[in-house]
C-alpha atoms as a PDB file:
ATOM      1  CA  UNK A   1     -30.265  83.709  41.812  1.00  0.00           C
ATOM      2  CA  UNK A   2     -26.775  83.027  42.368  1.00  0.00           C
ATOM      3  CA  UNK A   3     -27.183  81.827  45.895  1.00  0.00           C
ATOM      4  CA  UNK A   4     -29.571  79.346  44.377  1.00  0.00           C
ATOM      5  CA  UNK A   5     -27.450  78.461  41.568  1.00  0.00           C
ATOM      6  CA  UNK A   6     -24.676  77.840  44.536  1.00  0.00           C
ATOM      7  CA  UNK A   7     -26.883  75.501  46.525  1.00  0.00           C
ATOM      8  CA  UNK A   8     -27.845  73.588  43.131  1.00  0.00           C
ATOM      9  CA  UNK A   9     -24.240  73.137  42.367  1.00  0.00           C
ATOM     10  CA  UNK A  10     -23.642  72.163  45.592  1.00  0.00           C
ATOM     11  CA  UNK A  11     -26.387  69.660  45.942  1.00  0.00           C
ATOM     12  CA  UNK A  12     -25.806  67.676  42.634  1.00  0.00           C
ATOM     13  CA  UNK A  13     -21.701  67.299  43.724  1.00  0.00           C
ATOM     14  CA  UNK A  14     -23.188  65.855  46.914  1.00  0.00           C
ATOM     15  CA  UNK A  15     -25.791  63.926  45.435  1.00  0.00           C
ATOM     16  CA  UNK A  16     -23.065  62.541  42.706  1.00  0.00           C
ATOM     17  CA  UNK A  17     -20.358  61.972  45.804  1.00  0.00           C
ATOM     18  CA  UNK A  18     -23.243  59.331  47.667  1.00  0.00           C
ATOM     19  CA  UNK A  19     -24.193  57.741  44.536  1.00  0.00           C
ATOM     20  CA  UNK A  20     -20.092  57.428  43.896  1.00  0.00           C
ATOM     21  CA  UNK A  21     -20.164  56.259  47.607  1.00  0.00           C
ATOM     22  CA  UNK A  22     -22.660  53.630  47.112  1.00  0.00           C
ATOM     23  CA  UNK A  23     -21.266  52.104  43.946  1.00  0.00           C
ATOM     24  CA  UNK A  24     -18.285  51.685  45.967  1.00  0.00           C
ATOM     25  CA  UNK A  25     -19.741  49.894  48.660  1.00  0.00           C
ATOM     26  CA  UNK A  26     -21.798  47.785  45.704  1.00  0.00           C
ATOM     27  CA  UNK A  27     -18.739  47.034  44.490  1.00  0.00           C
ATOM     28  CA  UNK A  28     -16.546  45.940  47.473  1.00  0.00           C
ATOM     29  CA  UNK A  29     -19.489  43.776  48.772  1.00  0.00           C
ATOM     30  CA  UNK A  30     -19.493  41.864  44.876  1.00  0.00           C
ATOM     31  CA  UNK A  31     -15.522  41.818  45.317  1.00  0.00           C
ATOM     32  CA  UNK A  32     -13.594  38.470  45.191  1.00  0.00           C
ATOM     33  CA  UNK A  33     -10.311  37.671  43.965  1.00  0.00           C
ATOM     34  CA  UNK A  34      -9.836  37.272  39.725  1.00  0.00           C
ATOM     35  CA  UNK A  35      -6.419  34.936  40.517  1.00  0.00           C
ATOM     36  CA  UNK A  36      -4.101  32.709  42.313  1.00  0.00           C
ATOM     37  CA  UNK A  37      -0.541  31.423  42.265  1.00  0.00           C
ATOM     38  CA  UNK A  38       0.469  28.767  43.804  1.00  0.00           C
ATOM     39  CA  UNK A  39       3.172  26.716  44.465  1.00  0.00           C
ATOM     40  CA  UNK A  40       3.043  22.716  45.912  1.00  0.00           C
ATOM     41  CA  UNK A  41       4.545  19.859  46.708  1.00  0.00           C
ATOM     42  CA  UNK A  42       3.377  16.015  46.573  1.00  0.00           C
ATOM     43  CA  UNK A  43       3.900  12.422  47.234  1.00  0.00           C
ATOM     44  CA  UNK A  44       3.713   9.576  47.022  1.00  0.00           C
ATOM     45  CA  UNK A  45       2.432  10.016  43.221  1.00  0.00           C
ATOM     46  CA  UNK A  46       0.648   7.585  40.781  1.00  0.00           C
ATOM     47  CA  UNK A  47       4.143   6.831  39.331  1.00  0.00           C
ATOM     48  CA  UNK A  48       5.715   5.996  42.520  1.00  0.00           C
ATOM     49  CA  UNK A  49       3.056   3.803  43.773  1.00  0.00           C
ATOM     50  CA  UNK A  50       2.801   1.900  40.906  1.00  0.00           C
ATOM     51  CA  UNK A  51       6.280   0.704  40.147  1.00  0.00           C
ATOM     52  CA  UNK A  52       6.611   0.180  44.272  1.00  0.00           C
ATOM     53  CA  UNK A  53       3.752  -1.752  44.349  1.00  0.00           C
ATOM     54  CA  UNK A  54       4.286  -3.957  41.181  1.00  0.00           C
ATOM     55  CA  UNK A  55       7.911  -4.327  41.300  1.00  0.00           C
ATOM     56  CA  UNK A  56       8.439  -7.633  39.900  1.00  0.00           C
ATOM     57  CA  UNK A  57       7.963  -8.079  36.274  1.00  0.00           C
ATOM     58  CA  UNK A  58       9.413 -11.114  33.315  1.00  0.00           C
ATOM     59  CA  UNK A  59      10.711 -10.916  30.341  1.00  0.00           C
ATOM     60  CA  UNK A  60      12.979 -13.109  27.679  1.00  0.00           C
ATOM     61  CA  UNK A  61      12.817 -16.263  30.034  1.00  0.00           C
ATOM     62  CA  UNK A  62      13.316 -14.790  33.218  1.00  0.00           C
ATOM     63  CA  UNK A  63      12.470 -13.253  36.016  1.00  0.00           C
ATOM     64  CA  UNK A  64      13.162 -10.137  37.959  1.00  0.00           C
ATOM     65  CA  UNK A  65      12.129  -7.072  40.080  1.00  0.00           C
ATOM     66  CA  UNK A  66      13.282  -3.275  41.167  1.00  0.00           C
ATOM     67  CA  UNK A  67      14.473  -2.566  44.134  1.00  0.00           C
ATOM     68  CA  UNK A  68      16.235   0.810  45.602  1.00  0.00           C
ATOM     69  CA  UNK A  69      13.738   3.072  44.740  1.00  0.00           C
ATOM     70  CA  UNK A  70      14.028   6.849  44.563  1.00  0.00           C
ATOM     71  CA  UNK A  71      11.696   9.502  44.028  1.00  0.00           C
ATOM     72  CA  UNK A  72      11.743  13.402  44.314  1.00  0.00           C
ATOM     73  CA  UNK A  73       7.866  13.251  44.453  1.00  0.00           C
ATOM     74  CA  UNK A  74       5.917  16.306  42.708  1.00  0.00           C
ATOM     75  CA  UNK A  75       6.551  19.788  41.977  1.00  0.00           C
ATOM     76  CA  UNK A  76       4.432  22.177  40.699  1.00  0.00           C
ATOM     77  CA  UNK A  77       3.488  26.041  40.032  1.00  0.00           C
ATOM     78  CA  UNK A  78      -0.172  26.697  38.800  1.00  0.00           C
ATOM     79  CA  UNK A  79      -2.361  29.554  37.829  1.00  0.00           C
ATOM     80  CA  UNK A  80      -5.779  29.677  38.819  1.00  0.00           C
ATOM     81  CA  UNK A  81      -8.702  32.547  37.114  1.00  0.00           C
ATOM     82  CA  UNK A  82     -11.551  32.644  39.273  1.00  0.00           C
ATOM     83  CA  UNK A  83     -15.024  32.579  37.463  1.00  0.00           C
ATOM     84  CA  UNK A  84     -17.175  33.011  40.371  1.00  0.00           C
ATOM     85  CA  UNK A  85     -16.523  33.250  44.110  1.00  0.00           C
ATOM     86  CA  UNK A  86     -17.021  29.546  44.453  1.00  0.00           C
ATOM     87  CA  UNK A  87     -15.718  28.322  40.821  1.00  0.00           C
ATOM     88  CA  UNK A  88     -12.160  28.621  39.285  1.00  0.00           C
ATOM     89  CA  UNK A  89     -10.116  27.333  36.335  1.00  0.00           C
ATOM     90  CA  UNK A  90      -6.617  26.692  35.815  1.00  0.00           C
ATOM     91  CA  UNK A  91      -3.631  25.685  34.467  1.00  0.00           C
ATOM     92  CA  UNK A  92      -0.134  24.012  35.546  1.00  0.00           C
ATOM     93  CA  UNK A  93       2.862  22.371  35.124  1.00  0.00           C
ATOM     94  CA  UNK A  94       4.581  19.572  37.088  1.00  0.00           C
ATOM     95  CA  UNK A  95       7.940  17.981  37.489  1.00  0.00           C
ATOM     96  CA  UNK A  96       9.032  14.576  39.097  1.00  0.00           C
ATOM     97  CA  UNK A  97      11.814  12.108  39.171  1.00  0.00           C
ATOM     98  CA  UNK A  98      12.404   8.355  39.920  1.00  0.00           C
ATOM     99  CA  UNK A  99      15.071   6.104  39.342  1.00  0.00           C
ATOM    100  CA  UNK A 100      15.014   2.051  40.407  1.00  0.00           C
ATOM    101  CA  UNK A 101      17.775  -0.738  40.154  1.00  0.00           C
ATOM    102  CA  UNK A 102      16.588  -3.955  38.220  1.00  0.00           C
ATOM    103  CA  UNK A 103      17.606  -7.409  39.131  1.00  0.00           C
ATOM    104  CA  UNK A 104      17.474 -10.934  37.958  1.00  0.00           C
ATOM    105  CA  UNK A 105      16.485 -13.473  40.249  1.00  0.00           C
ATOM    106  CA  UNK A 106      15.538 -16.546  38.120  1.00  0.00           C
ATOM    107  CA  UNK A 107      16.236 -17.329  34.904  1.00  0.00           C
ATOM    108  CA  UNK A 108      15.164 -20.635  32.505  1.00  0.00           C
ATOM    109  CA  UNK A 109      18.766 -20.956  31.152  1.00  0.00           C
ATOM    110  CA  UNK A 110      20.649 -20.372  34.430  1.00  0.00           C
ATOM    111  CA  UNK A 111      20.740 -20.769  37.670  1.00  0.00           C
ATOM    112  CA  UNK A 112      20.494 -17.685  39.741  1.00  0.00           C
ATOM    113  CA  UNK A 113      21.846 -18.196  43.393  1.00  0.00           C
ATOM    114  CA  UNK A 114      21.771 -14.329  44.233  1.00  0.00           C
ATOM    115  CA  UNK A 115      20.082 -11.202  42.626  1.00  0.00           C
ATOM    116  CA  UNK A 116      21.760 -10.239  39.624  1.00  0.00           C
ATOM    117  CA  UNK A 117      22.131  -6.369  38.892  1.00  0.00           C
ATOM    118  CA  UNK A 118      21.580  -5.778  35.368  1.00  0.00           C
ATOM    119  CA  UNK A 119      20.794  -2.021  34.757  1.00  0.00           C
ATOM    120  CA  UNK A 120      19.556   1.423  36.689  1.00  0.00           C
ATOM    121  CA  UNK A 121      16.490   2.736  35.253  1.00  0.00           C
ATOM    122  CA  UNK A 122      15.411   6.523  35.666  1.00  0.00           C
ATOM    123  CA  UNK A 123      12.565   8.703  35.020  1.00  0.00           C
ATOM    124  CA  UNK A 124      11.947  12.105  34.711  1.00  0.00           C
ATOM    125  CA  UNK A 125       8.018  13.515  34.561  1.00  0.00           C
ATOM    126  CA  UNK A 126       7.177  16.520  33.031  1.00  0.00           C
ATOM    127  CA  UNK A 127       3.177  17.299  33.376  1.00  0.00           C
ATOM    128  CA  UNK A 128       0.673  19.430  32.217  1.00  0.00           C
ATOM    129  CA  UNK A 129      -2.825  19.890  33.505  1.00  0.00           C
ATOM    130  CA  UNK A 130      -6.019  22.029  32.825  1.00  0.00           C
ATOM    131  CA  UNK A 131      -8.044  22.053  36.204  1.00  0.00           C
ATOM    132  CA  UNK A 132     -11.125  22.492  37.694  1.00  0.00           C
ATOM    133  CA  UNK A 133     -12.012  23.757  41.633  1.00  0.00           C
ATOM    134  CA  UNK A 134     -14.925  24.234  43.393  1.00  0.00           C
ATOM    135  CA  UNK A 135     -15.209  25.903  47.146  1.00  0.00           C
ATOM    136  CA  UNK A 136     -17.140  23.874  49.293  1.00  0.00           C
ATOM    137  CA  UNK A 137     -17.255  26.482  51.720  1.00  0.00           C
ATOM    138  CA  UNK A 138     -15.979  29.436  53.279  1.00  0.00           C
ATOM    139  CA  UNK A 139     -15.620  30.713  56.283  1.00  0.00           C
ATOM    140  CA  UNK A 140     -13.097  34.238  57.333  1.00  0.00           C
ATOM    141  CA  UNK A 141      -9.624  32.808  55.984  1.00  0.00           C
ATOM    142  CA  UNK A 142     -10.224  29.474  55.817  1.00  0.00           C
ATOM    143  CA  UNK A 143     -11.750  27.280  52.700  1.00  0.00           C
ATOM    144  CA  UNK A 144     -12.161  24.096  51.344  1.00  0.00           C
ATOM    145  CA  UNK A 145     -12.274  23.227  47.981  1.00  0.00           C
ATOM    146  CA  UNK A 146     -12.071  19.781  45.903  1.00  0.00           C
ATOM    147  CA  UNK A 147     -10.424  19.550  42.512  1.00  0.00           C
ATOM    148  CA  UNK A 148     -10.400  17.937  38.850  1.00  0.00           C
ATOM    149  CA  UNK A 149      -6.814  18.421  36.861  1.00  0.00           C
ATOM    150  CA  UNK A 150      -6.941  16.496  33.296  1.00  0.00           C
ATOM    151  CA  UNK A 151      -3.946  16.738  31.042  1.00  0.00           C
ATOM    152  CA  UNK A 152      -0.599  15.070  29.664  1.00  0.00           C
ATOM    153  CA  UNK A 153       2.804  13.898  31.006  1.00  0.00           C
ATOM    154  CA  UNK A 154       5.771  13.118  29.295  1.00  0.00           C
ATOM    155  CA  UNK A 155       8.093  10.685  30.615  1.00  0.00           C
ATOM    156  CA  UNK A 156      12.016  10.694  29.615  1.00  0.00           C
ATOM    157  CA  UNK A 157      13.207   7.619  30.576  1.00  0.00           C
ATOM    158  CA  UNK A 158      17.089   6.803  30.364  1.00  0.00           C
ATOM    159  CA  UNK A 159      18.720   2.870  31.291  1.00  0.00           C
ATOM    160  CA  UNK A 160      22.331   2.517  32.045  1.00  0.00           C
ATOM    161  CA  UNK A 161      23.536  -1.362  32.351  1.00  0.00           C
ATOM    162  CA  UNK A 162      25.626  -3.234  34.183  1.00  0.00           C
ATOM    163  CA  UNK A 163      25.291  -6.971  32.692  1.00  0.00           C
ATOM    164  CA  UNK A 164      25.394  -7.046  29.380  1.00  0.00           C
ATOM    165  CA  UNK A 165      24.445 -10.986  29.538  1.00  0.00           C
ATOM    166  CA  UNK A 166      21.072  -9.978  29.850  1.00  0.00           C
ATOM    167  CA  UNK A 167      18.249  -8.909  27.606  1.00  0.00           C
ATOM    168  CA  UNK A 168      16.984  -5.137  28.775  1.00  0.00           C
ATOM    169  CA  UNK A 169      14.645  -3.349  27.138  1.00  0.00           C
ATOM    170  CA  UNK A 170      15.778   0.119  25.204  1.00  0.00           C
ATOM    171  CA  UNK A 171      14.798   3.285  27.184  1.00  0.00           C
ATOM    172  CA  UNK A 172      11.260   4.223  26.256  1.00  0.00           C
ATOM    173  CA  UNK A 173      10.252   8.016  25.997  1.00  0.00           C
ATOM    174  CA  UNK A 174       6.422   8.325  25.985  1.00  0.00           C
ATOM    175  CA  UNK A 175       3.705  10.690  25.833  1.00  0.00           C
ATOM    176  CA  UNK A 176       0.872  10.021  28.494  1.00  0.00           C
ATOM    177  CA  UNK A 177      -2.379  10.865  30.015  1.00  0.00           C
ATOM    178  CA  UNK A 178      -2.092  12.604  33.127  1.00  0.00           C
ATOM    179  CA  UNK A 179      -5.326  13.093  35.952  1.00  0.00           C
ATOM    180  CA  UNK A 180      -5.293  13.943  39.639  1.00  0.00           C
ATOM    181  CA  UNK A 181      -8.550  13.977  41.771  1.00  0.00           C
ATOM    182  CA  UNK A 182      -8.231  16.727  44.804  1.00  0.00           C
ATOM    183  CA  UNK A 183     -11.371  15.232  47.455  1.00  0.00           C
ATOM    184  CA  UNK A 184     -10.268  18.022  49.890  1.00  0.00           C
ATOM    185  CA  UNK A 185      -8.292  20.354  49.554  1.00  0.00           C
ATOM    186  CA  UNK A 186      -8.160  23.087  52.934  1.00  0.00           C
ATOM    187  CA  UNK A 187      -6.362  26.524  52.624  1.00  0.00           C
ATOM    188  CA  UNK A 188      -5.908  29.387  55.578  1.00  0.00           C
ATOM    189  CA  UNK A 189      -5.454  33.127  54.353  1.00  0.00           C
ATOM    190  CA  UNK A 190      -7.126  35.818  52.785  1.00  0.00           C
ATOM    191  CA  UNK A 191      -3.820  37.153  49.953  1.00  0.00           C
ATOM    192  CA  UNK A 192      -1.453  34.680  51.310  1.00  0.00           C
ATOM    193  CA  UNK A 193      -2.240  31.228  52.218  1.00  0.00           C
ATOM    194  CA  UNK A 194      -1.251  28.174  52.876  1.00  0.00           C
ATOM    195  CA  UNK A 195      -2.853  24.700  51.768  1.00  0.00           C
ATOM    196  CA  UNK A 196      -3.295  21.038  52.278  1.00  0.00           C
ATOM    197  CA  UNK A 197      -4.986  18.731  50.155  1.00  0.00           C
ATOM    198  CA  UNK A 198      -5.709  14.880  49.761  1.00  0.00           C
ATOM    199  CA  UNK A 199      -6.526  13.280  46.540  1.00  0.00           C
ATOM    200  CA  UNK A 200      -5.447  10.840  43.974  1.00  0.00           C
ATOM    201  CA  UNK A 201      -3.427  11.217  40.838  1.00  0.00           C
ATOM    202  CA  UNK A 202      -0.242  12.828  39.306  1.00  0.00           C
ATOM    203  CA  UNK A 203       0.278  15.479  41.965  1.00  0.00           C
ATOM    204  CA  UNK A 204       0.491  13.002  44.926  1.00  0.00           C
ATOM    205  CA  UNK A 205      -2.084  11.883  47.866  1.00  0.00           C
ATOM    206  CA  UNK A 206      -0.838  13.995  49.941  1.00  0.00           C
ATOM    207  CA  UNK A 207       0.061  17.926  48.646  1.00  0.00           C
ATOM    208  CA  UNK A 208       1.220  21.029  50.796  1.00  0.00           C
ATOM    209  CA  UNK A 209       1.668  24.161  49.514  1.00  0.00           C
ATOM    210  CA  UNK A 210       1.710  28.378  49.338  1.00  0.00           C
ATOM    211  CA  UNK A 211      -0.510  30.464  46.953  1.00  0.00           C
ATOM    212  CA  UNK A 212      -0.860  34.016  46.762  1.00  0.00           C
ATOM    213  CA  UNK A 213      -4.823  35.453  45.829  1.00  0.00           C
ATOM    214  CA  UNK A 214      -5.175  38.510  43.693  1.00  0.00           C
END
């Protein structure tokens, strides 16, 4: 009796170990990482294309454009919470700076031989985005993904003149809509990895970056 209450015993601890067993192998076959950090850099972003590539402007009866133009490009740390293997959403945050030199170089009321400096204008970005991916595929390490970020930027803007003969308009703070578009975005590692992308918007068309899977 005992012997067979032994063997019972025995068999229902083995019988609970493979089912254990199994639900571990279930489990690590369903496995995929819940979340990423990253960290990235881009350039040349929407703000730095536009003011390069419409750099003239008019105002008060004459006309002008920027020249000298610096930008840091586009910093960023983000959080990613993967829904499914293939599907995540996210959030993150965004810094960038840009500064150009305006100059008269016509006016109706005088004659303008040379460029006149009249004032330094910079711009500091701060953006936040709510995002999007999708894994096109995946193959060992490597991925690729495309993106969607929607979300706001504010933009601190600050003049300092030099001519005071001139009209310039006050510094203008505002609040704005912020997007970037990621068409393909390619990342190598299984925890730590590092990434490319190309895409349109805030973050730059072309980012490179680190981001740690968890």
């Amino acid at each position: 009796m005992k012997r067979q209450t032994v063997i019972s015993i025995a068999f229902l601890l083995l019988l609970c170990t493979s089912v254990s067993a199994q639900t571990g192998r279930v489990r690590d076959a369903d496995y995929f990482p819940r979340s990423e950090i990253y960290l990235q850099y881009g350039t040349p972003s929407v703000v730095e294309l536009t003011t390069i590539l419409n750099s003239e402007y008019r105002s008060e009866g004459y006309d002008g454009d920027s020249r000298n133009h610096k930008f840091s490009g586009i910093a960023a740390v983000g959080y990613s919470f993967f829904l499914h293997p293939r599907v995540s959403v996210g959030l993150d945050f965004g810094y960038g700076y840009g500064s150009a030199d305006m100059y008269i170089t016509d006016s109706d009321m005088m004659p303008v031989d040379e460029p006149i400096f009249v004032c330094r204008s910079t711009v500091q970005s701060y953006v936040t985005h709510l995002s999007a991916t999708y894994v096109y595929w995946q193959y060992g390490p490597m991925e690729c993904s495309g993106s969607l970020y929607l979300g706001v930027s504010w933009q601190d803007e600050s003049i300092v003149r030099g001519n005071e003969d001139f009209f310039i308009p006050e510094a203008n703070d505002r609040l704005r809509f912020s997007f970037h578009i990621t068409a393909v975005k390619f990342r190598y590692g299984e925890t730590v990895g590092g990434f490319a992308e190309l895409g349109f918007g805030y973050r730059g068309l072309v980012n490179v970056g680190l981001s740690i899977k968890i």
